[in-house]
Protein backbone atom coordinates (compact mmCIF):
# COMPACT_ATOMS: atom_id res chain seq x y z
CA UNK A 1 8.69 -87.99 55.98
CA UNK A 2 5.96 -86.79 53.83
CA UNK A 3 5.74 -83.45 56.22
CA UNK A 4 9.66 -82.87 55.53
CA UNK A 5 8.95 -83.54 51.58
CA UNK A 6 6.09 -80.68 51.60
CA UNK A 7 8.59 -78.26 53.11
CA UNK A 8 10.66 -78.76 50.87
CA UNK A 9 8.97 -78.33 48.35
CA UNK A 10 7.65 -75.34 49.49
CA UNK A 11 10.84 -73.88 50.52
CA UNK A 12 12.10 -74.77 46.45
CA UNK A 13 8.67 -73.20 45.26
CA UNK A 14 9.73 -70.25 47.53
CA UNK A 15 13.58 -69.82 46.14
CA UNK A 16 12.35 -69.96 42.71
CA UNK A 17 9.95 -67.58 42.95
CA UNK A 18 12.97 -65.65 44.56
CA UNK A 19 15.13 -66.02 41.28
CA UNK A 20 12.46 -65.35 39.29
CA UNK A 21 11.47 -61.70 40.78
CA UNK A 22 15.19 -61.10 40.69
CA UNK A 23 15.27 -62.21 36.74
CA UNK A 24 12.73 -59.86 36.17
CA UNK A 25 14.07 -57.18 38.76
CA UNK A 26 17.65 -57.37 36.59
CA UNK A 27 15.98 -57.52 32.92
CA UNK A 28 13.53 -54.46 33.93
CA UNK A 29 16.56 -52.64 35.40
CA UNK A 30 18.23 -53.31 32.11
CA UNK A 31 15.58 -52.34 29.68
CA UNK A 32 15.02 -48.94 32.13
CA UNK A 33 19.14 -48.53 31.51
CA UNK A 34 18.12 -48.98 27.62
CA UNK A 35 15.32 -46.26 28.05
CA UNK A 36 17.26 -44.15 29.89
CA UNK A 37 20.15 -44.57 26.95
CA UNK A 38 17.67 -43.94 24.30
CA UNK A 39 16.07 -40.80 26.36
CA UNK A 40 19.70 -39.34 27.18
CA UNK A 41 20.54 -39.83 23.06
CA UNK A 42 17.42 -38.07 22.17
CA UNK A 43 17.64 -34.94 24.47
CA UNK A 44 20.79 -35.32 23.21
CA UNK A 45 19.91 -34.50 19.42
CA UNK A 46 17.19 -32.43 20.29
CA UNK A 47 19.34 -30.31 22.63
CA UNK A 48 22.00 -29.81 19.36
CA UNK A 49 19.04 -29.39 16.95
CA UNK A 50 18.10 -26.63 18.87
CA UNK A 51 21.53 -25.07 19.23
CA UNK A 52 22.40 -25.45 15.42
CA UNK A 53 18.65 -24.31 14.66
CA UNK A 54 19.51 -20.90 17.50
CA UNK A 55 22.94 -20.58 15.84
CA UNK A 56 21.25 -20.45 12.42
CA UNK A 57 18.71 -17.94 13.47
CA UNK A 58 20.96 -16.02 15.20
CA UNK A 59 23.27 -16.01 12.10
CA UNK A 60 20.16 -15.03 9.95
CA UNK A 61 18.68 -12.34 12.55
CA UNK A 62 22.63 -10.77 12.72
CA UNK A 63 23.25 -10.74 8.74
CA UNK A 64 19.58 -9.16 7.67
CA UNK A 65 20.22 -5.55 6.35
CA UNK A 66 16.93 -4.53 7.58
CA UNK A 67 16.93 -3.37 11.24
CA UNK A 68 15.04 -6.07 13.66
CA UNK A 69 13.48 -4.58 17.30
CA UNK A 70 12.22 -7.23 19.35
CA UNK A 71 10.15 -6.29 22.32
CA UNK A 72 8.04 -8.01 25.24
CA UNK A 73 4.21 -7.41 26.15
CA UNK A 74 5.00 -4.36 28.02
CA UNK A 75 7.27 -2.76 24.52
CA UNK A 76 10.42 -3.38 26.76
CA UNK A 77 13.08 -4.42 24.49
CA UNK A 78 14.10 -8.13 24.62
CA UNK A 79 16.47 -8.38 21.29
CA UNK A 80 17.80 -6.49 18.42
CA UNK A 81 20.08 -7.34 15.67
CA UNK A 82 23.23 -5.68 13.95
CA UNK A 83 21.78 -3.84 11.61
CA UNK A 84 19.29 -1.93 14.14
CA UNK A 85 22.29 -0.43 16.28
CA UNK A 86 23.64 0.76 13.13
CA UNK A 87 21.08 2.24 12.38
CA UNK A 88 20.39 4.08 15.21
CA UNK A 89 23.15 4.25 16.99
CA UNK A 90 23.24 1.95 19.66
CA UNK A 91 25.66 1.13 21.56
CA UNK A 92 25.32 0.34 24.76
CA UNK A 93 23.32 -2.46 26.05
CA UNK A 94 19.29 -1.77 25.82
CA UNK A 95 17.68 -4.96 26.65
CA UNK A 96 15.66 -4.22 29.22
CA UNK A 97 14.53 -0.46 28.54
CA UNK A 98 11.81 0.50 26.98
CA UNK A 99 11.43 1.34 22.91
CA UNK A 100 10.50 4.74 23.06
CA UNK A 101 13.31 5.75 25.52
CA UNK A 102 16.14 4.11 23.22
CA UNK A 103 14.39 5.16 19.83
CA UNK A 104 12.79 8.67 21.26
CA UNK A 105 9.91 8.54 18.95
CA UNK A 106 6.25 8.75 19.81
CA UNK A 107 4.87 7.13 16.84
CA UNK A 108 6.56 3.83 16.85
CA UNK A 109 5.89 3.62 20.71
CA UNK A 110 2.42 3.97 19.39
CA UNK A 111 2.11 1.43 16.62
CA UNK A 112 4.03 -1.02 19.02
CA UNK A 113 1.17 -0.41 21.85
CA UNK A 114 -1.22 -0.73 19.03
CA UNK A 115 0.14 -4.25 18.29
CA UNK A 116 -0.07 -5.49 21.60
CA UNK A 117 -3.35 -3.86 22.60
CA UNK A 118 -5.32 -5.58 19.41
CA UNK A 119 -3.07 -8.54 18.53
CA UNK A 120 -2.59 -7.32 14.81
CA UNK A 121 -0.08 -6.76 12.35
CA UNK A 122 0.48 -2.64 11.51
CA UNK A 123 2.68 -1.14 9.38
CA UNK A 124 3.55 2.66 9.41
CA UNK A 125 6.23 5.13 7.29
CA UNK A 126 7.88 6.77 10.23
CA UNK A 127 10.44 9.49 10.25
CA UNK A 128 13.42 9.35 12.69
CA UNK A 129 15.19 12.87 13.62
CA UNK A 130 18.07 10.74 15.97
CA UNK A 131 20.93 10.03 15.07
CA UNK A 132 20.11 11.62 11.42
CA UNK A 133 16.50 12.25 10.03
CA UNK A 134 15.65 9.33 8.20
CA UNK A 135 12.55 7.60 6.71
CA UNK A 136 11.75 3.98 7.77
CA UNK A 137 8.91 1.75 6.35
CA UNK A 138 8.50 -0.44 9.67
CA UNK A 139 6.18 -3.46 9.85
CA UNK A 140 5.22 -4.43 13.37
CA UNK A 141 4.12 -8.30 13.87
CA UNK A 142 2.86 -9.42 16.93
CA UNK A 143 4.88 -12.78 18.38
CA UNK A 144 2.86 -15.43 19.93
CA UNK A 145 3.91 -17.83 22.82
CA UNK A 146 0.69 -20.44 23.88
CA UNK A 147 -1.77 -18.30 21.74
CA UNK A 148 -0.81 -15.72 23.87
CA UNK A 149 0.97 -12.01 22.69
CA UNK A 150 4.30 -12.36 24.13
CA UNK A 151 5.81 -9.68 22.06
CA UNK A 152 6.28 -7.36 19.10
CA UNK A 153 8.72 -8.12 16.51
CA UNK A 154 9.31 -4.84 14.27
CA UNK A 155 11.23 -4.80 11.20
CA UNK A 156 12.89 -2.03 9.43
CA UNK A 157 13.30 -1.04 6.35
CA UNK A 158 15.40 1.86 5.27
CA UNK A 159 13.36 4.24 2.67
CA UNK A 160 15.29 7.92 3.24
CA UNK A 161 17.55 7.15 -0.29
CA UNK A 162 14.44 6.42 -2.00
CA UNK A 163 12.62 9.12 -0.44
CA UNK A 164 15.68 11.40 -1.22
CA UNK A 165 15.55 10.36 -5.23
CA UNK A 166 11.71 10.77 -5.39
CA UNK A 167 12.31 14.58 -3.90
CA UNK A 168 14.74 14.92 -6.69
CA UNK A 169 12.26 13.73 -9.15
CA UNK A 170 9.47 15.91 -7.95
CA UNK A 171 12.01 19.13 -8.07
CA UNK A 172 13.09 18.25 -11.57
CA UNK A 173 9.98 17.92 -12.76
CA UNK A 174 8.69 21.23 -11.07
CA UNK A 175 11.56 22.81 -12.98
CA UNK A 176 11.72 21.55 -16.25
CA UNK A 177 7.68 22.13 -16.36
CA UNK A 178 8.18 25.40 -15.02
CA UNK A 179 11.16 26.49 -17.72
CA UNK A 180 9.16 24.45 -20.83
CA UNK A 181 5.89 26.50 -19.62
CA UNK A 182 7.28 29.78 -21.39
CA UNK A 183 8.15 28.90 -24.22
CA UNK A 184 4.91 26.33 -25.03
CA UNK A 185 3.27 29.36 -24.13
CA UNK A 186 5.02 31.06 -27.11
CA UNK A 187 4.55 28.56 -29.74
CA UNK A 188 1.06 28.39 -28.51
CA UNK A 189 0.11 31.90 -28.59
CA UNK A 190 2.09 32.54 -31.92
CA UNK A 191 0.96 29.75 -33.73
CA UNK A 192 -2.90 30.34 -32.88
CA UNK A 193 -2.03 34.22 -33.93
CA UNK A 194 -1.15 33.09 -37.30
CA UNK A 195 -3.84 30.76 -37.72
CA UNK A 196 -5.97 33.59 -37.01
CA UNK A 197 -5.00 35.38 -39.85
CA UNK A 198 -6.56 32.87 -42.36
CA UNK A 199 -6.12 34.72 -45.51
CA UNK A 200 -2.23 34.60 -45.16
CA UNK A 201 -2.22 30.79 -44.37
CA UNK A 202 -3.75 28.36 -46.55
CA UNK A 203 -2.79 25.01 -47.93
CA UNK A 204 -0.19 22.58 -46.46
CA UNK A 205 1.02 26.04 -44.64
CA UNK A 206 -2.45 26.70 -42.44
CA UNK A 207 -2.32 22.60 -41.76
CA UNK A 208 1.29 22.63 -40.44
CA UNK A 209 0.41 25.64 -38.18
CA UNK A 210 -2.94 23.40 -36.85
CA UNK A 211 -0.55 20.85 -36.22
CA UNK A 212 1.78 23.15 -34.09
CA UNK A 213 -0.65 24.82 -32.55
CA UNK A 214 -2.58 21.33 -31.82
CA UNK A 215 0.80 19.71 -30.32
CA UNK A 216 1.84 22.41 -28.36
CA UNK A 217 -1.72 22.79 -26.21
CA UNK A 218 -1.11 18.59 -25.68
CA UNK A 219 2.49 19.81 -24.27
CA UNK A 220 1.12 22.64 -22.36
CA UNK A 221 -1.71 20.65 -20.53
CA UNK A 222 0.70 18.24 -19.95
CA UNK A 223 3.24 20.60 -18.27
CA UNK A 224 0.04 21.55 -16.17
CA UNK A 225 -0.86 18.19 -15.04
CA UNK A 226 3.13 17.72 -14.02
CA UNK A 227 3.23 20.38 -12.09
CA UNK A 228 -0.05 19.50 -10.08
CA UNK A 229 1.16 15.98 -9.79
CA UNK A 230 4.65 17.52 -8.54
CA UNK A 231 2.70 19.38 -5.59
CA UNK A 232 0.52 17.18 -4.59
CA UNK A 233 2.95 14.42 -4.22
CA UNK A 234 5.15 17.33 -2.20
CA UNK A 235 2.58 16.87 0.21
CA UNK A 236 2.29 21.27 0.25
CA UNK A 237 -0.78 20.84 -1.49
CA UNK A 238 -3.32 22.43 0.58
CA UNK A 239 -7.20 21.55 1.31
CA UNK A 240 -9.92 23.99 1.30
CA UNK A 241 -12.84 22.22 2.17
CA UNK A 242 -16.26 23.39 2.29
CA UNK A 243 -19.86 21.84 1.96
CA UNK A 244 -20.73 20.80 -1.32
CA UNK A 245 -24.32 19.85 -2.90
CA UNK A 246 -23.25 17.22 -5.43
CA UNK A 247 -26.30 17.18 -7.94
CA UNK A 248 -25.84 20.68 -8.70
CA UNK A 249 -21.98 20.58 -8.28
CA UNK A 250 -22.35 17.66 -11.27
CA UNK A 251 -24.56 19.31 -13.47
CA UNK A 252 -23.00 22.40 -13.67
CA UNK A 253 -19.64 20.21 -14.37
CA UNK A 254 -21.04 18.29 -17.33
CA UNK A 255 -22.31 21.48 -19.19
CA UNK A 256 -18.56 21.92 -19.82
CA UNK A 257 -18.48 18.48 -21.51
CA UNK A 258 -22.09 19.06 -23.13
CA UNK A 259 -19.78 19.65 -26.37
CA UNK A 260 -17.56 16.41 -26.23
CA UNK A 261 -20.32 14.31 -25.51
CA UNK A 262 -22.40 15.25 -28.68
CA UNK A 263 -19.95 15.16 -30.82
CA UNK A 264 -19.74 11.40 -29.93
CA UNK A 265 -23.48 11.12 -29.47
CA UNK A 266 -22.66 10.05 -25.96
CA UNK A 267 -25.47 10.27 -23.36
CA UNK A 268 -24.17 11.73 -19.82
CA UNK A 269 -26.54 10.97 -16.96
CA UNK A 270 -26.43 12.49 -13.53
CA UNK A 271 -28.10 10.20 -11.40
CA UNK A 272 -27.33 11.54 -8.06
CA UNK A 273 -30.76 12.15 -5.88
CA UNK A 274 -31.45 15.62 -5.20
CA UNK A 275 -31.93 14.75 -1.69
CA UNK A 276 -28.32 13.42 -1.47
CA UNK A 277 -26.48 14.65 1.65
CA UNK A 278 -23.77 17.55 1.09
CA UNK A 279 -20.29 15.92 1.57
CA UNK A 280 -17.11 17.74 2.49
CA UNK A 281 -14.51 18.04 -0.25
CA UNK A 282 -12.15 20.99 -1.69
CA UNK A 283 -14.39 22.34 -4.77
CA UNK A 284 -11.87 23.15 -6.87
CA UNK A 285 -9.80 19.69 -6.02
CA UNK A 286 -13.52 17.57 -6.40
CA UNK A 287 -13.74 19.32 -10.13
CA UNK A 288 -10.41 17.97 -11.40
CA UNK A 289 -11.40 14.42 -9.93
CA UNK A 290 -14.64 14.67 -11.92
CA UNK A 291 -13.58 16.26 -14.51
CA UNK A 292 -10.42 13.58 -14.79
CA UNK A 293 -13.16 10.67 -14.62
CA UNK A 294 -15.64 12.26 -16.97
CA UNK A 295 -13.22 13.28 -19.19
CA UNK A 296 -11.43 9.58 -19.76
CA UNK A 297 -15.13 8.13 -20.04
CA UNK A 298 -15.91 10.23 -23.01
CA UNK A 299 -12.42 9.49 -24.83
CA UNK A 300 -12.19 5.46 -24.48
CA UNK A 301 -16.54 5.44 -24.72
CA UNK A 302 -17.32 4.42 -28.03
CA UNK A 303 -19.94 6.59 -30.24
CA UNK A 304 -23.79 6.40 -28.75
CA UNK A 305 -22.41 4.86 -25.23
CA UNK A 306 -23.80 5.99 -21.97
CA UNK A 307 -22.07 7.48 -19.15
CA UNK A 308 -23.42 7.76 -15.36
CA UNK A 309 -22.41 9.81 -12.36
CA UNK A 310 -23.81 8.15 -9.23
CA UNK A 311 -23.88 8.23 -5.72
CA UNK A 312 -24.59 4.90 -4.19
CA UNK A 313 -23.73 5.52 -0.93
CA UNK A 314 -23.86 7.82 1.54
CA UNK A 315 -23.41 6.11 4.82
CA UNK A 316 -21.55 8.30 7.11
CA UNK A 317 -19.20 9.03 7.80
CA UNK A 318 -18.26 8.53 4.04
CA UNK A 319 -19.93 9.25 0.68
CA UNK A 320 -19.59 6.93 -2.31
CA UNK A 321 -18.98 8.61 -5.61
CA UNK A 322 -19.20 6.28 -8.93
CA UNK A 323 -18.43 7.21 -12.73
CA UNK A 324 -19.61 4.45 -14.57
CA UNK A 325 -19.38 3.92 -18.86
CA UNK A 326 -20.15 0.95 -21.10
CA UNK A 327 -16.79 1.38 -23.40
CA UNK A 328 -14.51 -1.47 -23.86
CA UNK A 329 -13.57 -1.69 -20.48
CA UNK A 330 -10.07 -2.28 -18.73
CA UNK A 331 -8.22 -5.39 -18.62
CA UNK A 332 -7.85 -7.30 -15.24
CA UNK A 333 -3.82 -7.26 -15.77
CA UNK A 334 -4.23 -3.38 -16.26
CA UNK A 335 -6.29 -2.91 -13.51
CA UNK A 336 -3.85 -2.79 -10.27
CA UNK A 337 -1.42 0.09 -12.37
CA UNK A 338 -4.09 2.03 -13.97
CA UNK A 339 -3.78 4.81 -10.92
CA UNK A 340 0.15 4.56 -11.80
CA UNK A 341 1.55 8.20 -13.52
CA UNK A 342 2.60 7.62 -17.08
CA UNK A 343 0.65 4.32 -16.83
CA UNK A 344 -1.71 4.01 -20.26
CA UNK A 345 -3.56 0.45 -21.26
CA UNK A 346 -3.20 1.04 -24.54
CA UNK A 347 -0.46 3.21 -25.73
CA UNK A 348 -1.27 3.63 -29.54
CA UNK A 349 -4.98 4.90 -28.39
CA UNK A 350 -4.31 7.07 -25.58
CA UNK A 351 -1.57 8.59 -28.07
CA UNK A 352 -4.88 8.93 -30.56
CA UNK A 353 -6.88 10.68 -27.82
CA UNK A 354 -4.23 12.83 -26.04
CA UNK A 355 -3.48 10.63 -23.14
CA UNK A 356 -0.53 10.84 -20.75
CA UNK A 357 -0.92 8.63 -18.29
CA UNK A 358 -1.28 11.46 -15.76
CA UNK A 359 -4.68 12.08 -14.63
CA UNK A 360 -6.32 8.53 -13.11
CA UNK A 361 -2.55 9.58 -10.97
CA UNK A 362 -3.52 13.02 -10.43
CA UNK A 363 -7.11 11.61 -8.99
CA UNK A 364 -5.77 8.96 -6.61
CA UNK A 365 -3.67 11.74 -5.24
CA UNK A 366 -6.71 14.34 -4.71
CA UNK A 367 -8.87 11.57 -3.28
CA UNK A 368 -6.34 10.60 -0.93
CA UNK A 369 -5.55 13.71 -0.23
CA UNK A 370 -9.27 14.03 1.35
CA UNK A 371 -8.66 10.71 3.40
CA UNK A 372 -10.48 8.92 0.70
CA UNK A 373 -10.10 5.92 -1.29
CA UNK A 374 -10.46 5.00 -4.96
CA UNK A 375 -11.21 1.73 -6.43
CA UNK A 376 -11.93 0.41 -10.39
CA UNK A 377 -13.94 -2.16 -11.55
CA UNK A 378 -14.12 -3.53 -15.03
CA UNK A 379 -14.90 -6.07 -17.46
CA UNK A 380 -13.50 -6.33 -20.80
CA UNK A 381 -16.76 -5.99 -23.36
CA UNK A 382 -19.03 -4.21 -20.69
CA UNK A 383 -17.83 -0.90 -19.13
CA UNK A 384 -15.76 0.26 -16.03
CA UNK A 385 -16.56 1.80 -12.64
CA UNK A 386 -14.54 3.98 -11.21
CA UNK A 387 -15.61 4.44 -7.33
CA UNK A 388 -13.81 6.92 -4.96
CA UNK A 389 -14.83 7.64 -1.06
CA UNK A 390 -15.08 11.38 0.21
CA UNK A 391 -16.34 12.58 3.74
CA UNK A 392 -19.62 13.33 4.27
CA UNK A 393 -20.29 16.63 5.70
């Protein structure tokens, strides 16, 4: 009897042990069917987050006015938008071939090798001759996938109109500077002709002919300084260089402002060493940057200041130029337009002194023009700096 009782109450033990795996067996099946819900919901959203988020880039990429090239790690072509086949043309399908086949043009091949090759950002004004010559500013950005280069993405930006209207400008400022010329030259000559003849002109007479003759010189050196700005900016500007020993280049330059200077009891100091390297520059191009920068010192310098021409640097393969006053200096807002033409701090005093706004634009222009670089640096109360780059020879 008490054997039977022991089975079963083993064989009870047994079947609820049964129900009890299959309890749990059923309520994990269920919560897995839960998971499985909740897992099939969320790929689910994610799945439509992604489409709406691809349909709005896609709607974003298709309605930008600026062409977009996108190209893989080898500059095959993986994507472009609307606006690109417009602009060049495209019509068939490209992905797939290269970007220098479809867009036949060496230096954007270049700039998108560049990209890949270093894993930087470039951007480059490039000129297009297919289907119509035009002028595009185009940024290249390298894409990422796993901090690894996957790709370029290049964006284009249409400057030929704006190019076009800036060739106007420089024409019809070549033009009218070329037809005003004459007769400045007239009133000019004429007026210092009669002031020559002092016994004839005296009184308010001899002071409106000082006026005339005073006004038309500011008109005639600023029909000059137009016309150089026209042809440099034309890019027909050409360079003569030559080898040029700057001490002596700078000394002989300042005996032409010896006058000026004294007259304000300003102090001019070349302190470029006289064992200072020669550096390669166009003489007569390296006299109107001095002579620009020397020239706008001793105007905005106040009587007794100091003026210094320095060199403090002549690491090849460049050589540092400064020209340094203590005047009033140059505002920090003024400071990223000063190089800008027609540009003047302050209006009412560069009116006083003859000033146009022309030559810190004429200088940036010349320095570039020598693969150089200008800079300013200045403090309100305590001077400015004006430091430009040249090659060394």
């Amino acid at each position: 009897m008490s054997f039977a009782l022991i089975l079963l109450f083993l064989v009870l033990v047994l079947l609820g042990a049964t129900f009890f795996f299959i309890q749990r067996e059923r309520r994990s099946r269920r919560h897995s069917e839960r998971e499985a819900r909740r897992l099939n919901e969320r790929l689910k959203t994610a799945f439509e987050n992604l489409e709406e988020e691809r349909a709005r880039l896609e709607t974003t990429f298709s309605g930008m006015s600026e062409g977009v090239l996108v190209t893989d790690g080898r500059g095959d072509i993986l994507h472009l938008n609307q606006a690109f086949r417009g602009m060049f043309g495209v019509k068939e399908k490209p992905e797939g071939r290269s970007a220098l086949e479809v867009l036949a043009s060496v230096s954007c091949d270049d700039a998108i090798r560049e990209v890949i090759q270093k894993g930087i950002a470039v951007e480059r004004e490039i000129t297009f001759e297919k289907p119509r010559r035009r002028v595009f500013k185009v940024h290249f950005s390298p894409m990422r996938r796993e901090g690894k280069l996957s790709g370029v993405v290049s964006v284009f930006h249409d400057l030929t109109e704006i190019r076009k209207l800036e060739e106007v400008r420089r024409d019809f400022i070549a033009n009218l500077s070329h037809e005003l010329k004459t007769p400045l030259t007239a009133i000019r000559g004429f007026s210092e002709t009669l002031l020559e003849e002092g016994n004839e002109n005296t009184g308010p007479a001899r002071k409106h002919l000082e006026v005339i003759f005073r006004h038309a010189t500011d008109l005639n050196h600023l029909m000059e300084n137009l016309l150089n700005l026209s042809k440099i900016e034309s890019g027909k500007e050409e360079l003569l260089s030559d080898g040029i020993s700057l001490k002596p280049f700078v000394d002989r330059l300042l005996e032409r402002f010896s006058v000026q200077a004294k007259v304000k009891g300003l102090s001019i100091h070349n302190e470029i060493p006289e064992a200072a390297p020669s550096l390669c520059a166009d003489p007569t191009k390296l006299n109107q940057i001095l002579s620009n920068l020397i020239d706008n010192a001793i105007k905005y310098t106040p009587e007794q200041g100091k003026i210094w021409i320095r060199a403090p640097s002549s690491k090849p393969p460049e050589y540092t130029i400064e020209v340094a006053d203590n005047g009033p200096g140059i505002p920090k807002e003024d400071q990223q337009r000063i190089f800008e033409r027609f540009y003047r701090v302050d209006r009412a005093r560069s009116r006083d002194t003859g000033g146009a706004g022309l030559g810190l634009a004429i200088v940036k222009h010349l320095v570039e023009l020598h693969g150089g670089r200008i800079a300013v640096e200045s403090e309100p109360g305590r001077g400015t700096r004006f430091i430009f780059s040249l090659p060394q020879l």
